[in-house]
C-alpha atoms as a PDB file:
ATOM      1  CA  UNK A   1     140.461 131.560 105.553  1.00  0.00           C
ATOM      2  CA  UNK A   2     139.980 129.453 108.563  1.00  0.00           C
ATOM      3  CA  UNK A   3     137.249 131.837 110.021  1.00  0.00           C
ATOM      4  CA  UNK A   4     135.262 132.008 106.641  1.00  0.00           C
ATOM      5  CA  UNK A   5     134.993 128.740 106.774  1.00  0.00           C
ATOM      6  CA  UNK A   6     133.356 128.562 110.361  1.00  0.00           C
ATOM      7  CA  UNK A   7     130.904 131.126 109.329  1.00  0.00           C
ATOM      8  CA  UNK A   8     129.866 128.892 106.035  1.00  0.00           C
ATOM      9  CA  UNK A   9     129.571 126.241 108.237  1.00  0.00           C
ATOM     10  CA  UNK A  10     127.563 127.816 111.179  1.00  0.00           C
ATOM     11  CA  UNK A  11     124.898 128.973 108.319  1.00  0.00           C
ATOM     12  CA  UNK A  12     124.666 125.721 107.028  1.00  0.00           C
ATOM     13  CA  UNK A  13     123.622 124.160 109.984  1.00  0.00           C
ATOM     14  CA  UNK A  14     120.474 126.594 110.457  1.00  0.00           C
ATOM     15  CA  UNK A  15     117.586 124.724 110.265  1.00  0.00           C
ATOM     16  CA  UNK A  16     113.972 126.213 110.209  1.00  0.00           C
ATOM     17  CA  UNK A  17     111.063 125.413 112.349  1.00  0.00           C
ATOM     18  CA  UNK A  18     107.766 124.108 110.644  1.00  0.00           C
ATOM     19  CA  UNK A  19     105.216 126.074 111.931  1.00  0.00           C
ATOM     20  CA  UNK A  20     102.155 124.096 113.832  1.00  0.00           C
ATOM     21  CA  UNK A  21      99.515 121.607 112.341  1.00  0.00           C
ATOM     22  CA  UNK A  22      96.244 123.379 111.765  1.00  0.00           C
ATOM     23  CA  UNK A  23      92.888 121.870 110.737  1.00  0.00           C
ATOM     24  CA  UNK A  24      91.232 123.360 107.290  1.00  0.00           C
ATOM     25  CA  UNK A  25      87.235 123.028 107.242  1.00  0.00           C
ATOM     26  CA  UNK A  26      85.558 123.158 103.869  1.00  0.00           C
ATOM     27  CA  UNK A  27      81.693 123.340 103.792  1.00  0.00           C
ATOM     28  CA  UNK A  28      78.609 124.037 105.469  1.00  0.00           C
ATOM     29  CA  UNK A  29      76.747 122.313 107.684  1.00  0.00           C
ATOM     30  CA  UNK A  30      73.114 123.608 107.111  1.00  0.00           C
ATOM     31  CA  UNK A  31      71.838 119.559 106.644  1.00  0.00           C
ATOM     32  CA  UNK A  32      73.318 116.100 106.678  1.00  0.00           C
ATOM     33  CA  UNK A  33      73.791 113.335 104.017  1.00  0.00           C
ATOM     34  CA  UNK A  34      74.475 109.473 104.466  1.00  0.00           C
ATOM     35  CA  UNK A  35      76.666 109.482 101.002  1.00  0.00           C
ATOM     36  CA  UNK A  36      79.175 107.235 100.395  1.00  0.00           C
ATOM     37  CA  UNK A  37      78.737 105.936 104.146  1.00  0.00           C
ATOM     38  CA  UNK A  38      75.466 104.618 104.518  1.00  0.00           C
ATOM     39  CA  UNK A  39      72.234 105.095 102.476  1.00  0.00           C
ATOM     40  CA  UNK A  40      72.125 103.465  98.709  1.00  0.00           C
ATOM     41  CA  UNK A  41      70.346 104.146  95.683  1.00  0.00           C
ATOM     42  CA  UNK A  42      71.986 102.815  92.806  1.00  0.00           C
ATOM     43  CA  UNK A  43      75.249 100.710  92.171  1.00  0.00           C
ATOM     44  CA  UNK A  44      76.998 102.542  94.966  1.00  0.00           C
ATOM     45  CA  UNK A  45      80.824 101.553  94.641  1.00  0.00           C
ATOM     46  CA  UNK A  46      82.112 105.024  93.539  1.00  0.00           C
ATOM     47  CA  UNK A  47      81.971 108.785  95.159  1.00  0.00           C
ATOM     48  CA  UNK A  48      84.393 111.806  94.740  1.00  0.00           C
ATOM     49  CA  UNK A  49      84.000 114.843  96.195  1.00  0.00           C
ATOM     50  CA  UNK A  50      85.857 118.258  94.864  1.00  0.00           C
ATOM     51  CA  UNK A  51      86.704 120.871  97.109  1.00  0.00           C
ATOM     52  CA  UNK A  52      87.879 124.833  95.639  1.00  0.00           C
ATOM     53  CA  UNK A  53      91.526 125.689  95.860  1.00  0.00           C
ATOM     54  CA  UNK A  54      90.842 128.963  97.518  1.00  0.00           C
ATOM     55  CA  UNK A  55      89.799 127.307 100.461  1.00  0.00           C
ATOM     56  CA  UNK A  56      93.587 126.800 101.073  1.00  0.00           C
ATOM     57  CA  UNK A  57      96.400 129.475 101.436  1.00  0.00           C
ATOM     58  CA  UNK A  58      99.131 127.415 101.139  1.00  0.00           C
ATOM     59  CA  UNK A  59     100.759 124.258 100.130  1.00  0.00           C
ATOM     60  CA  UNK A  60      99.854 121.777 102.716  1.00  0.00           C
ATOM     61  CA  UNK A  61     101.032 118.364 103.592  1.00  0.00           C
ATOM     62  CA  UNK A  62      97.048 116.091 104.492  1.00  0.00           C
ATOM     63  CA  UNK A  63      97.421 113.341 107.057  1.00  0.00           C
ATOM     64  CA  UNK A  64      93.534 112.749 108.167  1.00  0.00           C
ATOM     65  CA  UNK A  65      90.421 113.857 106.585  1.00  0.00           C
ATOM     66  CA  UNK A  66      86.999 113.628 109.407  1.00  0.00           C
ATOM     67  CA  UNK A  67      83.806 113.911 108.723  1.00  0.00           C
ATOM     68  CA  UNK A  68      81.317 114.618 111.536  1.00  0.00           C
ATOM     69  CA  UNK A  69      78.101 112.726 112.385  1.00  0.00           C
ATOM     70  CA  UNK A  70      74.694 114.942 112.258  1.00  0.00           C
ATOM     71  CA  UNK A  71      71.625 112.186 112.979  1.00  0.00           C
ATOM     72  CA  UNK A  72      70.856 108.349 112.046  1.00  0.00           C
ATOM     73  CA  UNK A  73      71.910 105.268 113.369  1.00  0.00           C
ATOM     74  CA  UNK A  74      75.813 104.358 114.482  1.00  0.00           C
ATOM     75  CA  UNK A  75      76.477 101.129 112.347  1.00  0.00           C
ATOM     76  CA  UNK A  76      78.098 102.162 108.587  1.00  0.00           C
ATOM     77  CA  UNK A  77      78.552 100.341 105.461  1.00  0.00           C
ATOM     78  CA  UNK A  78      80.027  97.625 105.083  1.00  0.00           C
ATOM     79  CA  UNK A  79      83.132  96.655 102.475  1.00  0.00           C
ATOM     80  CA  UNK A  80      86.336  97.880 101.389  1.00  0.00           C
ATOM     81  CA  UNK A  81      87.012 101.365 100.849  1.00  0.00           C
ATOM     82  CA  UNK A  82      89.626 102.863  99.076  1.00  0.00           C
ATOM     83  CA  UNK A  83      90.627 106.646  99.421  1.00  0.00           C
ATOM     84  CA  UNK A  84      92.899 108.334  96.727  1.00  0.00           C
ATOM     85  CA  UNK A  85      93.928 111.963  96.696  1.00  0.00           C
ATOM     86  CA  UNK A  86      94.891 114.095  93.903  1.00  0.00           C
ATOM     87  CA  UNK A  87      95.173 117.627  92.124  1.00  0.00           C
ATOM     88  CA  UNK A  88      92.528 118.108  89.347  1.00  0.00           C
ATOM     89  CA  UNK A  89      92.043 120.564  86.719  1.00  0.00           C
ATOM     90  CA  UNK A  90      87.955 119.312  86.864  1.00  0.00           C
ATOM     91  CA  UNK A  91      85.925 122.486  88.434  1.00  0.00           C
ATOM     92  CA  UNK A  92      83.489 122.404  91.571  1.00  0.00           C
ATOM     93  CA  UNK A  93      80.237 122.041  90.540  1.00  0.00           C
ATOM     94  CA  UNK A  94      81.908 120.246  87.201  1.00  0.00           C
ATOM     95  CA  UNK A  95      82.756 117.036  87.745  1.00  0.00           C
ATOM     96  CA  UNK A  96      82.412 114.199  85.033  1.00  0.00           C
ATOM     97  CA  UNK A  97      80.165 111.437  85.375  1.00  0.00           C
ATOM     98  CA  UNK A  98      83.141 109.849  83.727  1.00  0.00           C
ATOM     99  CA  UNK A  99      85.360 109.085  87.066  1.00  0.00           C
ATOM    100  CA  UNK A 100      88.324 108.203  85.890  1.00  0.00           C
ATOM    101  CA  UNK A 101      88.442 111.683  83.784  1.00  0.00           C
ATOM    102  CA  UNK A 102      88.256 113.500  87.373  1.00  0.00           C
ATOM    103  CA  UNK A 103      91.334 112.133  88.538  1.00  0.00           C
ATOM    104  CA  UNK A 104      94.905 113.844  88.904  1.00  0.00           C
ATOM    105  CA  UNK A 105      97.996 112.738  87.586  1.00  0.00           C
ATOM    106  CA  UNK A 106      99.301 112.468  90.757  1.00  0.00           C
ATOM    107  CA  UNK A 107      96.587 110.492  92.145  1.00  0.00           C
ATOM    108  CA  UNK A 108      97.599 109.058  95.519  1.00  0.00           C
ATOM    109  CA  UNK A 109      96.258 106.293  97.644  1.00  0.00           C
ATOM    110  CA  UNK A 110      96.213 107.525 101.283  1.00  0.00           C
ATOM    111  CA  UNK A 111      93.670 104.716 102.553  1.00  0.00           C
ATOM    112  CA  UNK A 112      92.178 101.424 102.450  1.00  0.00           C
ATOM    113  CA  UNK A 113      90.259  99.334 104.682  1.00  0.00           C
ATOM    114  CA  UNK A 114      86.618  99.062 106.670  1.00  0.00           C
ATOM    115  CA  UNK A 115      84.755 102.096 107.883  1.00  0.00           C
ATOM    116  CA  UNK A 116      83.878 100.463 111.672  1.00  0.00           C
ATOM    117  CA  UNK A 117      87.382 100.993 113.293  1.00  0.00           C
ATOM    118  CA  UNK A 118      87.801 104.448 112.144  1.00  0.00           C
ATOM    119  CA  UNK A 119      84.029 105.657 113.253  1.00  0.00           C
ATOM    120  CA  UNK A 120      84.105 106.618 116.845  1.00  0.00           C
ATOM    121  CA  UNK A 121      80.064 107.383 117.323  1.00  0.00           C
ATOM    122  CA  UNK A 122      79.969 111.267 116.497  1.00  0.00           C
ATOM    123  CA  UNK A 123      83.315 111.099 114.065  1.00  0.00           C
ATOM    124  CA  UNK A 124      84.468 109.361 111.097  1.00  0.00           C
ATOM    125  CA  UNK A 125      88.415 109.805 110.922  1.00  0.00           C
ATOM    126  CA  UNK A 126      90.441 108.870 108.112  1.00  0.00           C
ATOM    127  CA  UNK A 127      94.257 108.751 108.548  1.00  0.00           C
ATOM    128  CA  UNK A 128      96.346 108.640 105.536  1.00  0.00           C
ATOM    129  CA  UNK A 129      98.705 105.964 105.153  1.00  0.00           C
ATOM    130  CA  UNK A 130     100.515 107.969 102.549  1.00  0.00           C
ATOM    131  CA  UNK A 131     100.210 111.742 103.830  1.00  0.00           C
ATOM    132  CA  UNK A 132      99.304 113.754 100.469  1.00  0.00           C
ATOM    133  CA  UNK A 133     101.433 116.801  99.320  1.00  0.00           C
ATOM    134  CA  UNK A 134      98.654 119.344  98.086  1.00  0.00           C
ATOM    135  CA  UNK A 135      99.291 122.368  95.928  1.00  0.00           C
ATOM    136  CA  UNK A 136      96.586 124.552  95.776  1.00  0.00           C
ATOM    137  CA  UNK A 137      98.375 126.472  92.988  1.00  0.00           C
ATOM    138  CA  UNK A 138      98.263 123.677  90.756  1.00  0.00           C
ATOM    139  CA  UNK A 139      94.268 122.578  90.937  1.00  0.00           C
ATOM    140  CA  UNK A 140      91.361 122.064  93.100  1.00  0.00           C
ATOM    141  CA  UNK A 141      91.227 118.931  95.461  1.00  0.00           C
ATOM    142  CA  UNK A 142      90.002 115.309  94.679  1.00  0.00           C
ATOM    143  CA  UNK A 143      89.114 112.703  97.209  1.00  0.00           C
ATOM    144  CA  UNK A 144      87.956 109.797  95.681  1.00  0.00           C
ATOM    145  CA  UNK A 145      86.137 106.614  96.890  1.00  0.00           C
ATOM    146  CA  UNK A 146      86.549 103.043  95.229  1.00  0.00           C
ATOM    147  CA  UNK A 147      83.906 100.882  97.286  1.00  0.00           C
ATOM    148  CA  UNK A 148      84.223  96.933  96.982  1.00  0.00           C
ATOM    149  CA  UNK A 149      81.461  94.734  98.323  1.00  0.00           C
ATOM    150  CA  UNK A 150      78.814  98.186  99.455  1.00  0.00           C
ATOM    151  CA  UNK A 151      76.660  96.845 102.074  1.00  0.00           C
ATOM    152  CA  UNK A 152      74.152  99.203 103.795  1.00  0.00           C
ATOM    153  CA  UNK A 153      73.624  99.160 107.390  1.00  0.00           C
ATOM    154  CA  UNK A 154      69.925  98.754 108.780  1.00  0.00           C
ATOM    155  CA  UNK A 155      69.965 102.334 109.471  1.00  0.00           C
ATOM    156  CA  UNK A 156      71.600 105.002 107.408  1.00  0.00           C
ATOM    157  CA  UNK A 157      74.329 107.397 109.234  1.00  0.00           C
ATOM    158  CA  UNK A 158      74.249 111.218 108.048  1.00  0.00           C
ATOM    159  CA  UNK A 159      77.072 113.206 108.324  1.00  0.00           C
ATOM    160  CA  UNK A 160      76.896 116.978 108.469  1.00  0.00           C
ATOM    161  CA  UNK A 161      76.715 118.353 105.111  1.00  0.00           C
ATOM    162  CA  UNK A 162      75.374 121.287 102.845  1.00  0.00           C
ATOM    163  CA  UNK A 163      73.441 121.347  99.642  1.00  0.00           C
ATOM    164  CA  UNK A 164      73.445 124.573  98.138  1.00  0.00           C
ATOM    165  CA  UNK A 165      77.194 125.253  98.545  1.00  0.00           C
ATOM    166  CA  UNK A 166      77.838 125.872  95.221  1.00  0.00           C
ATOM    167  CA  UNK A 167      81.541 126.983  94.134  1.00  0.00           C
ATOM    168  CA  UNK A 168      83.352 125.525  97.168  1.00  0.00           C
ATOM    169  CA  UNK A 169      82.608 122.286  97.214  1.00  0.00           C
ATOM    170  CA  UNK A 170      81.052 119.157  95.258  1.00  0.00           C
ATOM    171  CA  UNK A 171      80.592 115.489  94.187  1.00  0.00           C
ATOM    172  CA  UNK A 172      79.715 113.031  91.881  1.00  0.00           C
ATOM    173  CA  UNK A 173      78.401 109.880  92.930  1.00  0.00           C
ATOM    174  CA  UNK A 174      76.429 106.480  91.751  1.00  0.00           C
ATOM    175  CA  UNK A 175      74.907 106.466  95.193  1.00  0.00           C
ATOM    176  CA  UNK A 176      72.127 108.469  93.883  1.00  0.00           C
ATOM    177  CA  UNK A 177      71.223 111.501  92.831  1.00  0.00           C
ATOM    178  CA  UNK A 178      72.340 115.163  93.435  1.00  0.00           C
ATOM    179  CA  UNK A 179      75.886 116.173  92.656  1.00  0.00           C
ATOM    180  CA  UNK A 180      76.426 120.309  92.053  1.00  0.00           C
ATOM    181  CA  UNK A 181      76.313 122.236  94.497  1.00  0.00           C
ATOM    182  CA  UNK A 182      76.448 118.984  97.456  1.00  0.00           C
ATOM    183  CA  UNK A 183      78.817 117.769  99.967  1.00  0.00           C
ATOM    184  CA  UNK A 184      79.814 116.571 103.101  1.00  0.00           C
ATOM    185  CA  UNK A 185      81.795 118.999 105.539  1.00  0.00           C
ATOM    186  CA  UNK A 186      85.122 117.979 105.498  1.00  0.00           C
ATOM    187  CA  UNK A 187      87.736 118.542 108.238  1.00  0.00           C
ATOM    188  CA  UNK A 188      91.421 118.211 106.711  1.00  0.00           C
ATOM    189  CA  UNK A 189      94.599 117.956 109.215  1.00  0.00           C
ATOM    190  CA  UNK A 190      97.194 119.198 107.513  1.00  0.00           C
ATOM    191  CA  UNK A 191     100.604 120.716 108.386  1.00  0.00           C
ATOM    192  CA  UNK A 192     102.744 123.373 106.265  1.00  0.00           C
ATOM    193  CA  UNK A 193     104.963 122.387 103.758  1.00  0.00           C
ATOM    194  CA  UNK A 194     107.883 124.750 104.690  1.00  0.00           C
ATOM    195  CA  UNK A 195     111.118 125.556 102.441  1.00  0.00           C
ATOM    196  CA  UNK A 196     113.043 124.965 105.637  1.00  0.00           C
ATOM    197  CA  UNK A 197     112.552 121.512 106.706  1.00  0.00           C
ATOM    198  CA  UNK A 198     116.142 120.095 105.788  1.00  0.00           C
ATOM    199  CA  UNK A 199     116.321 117.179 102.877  1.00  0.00           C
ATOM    200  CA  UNK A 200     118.180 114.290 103.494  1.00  0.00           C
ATOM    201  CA  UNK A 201     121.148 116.085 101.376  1.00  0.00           C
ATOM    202  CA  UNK A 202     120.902 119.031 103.299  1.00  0.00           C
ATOM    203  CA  UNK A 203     121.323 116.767 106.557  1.00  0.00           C
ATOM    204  CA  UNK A 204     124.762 115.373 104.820  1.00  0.00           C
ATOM    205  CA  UNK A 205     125.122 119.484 104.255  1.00  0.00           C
ATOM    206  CA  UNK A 206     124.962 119.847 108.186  1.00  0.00           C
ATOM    207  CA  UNK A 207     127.004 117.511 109.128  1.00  0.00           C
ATOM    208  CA  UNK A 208     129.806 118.290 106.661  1.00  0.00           C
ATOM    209  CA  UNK A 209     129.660 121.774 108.256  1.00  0.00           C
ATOM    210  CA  UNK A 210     129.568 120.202 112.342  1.00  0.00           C
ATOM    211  CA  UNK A 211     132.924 118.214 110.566  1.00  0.00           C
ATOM    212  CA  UNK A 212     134.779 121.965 108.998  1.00  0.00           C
ATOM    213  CA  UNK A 213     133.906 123.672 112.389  1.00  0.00           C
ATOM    214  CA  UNK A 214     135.676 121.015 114.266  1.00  0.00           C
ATOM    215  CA  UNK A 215     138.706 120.808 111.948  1.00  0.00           C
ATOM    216  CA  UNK A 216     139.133 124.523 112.057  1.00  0.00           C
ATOM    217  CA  UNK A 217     139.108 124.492 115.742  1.00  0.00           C
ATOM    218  CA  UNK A 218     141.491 121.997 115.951  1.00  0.00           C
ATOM    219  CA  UNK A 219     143.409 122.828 113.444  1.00  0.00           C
ATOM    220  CA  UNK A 220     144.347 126.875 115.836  1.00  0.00           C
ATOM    221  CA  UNK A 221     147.236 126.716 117.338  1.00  0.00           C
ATOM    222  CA  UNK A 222     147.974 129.216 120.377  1.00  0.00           C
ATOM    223  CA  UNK A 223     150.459 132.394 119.465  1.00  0.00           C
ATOM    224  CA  UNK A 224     153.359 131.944 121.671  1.00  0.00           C
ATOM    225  CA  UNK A 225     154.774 135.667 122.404  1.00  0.00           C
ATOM    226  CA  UNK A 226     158.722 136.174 122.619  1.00  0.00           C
ATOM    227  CA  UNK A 227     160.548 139.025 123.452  1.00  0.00           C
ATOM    228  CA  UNK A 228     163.997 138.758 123.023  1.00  0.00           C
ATOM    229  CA  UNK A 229     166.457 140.639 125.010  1.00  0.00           C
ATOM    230  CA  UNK A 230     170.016 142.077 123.784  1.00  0.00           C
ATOM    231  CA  UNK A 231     172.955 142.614 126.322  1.00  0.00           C
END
């Protein structure tokens, strides 16, 4: 009985390995396009951006998003920028002039603040406060910027971007115009959600097995031998 319950509680305290962060890319980069970062055409507090499911294999866990810098200036907008994440049932190239519609149920906020500290001269990096759980399985991918107080810099920044990349990738903006079939290349850091990666009750699982291990080792007692002799 005693060495069954070792073995129950060696298994339970085999933990798997996450395997490595990787970076995901999704779009071209055949232009470049100032949108939602610079450039303004119209009321300019609101962009969202759609990328395809298939572009992932796997449930993934996003901590950053980057964009990269292709020409213009190195000042950005100005104002307060909110980033939410979420899974949508909207399609690429299908997004709703109606915003709000786009939106997942389990719309996340991973970001809020100024553009300046996060733009380095050749990279815009955005690290999630909240890292998002993404299930490619369930929906394509919405990012979604709420801008408060939009002010353009003297000169625009464009950020490498592609407009005829329909099915992958798209957006809808009130920036200005063009929406199917554009978008800026995004770079998302994510790492894999693996099955194996214990939960704080399988933790309290562990350690009741360390506990069973030691109280069956303590609990052997050595086999004394006796040989008894008759006269």
């Amino acid at each position: 009985m005693r060495k069954s319950l070792v073995v129950i509680a060696a298994a339970s305290c085999v933990i798997s390995v996450p395997a490595a962060a990787a970076d995901v890319i999704v779009g071209g980069g055949s232009t470049a396009n100032a949108f939602p970062f610079a450039g303004c055409a119209g009321t300019c507090d609101q962009y969202q951006q759609v990328y395809n499911s298939n572009q992932f294999a796997a449930p993934v866990l996003i901590s950053a998003i980057r964009f990269v810098k292709g020409s213009g200036g190195s000042t950005l907008a100005g104002g307060t920028y909110t980033l939410s994440a979420s899974t949508t049932s909207a399609a690429v190239d299908g997004l709703s002039s109606d915003f709000a519609s786009n939106i997942g149920a389990d719309n996340t906020t991973v970001f809020s603040g100024t553009l300046a500290p996060n733009f380095n001269g050749s990279v815009l990096r955005f690290v999630f406060s909240t890292p998002f759980q993404y299930n490619p399985a369930a929906g394509n991918l919405l990012l979604n910027f709420a801008v408060a107080g939009f002010t353009a810099p003297n000169e625009s920044v464009f950020f490498v971007a592609q407009n005829t990349i329909n099915g992958i990738t798209s957006r809808q903006h009130n920036f200005g115009s063009a929406t199917a079939g554009f978008g800026l290349q995004t770079t998302f850091e994510t790492s894999p959600i693996a099955a194996g990666v214990p939960e704080p009750a399988t933790w309290a699982l562990m350690l009741l097995g360390f506990f069973t291990i030691g109280a069956a080792i303590r609990a052997r007692k050595p086999v004394v031998s006796t040989t008894v002799s008759y006269a």
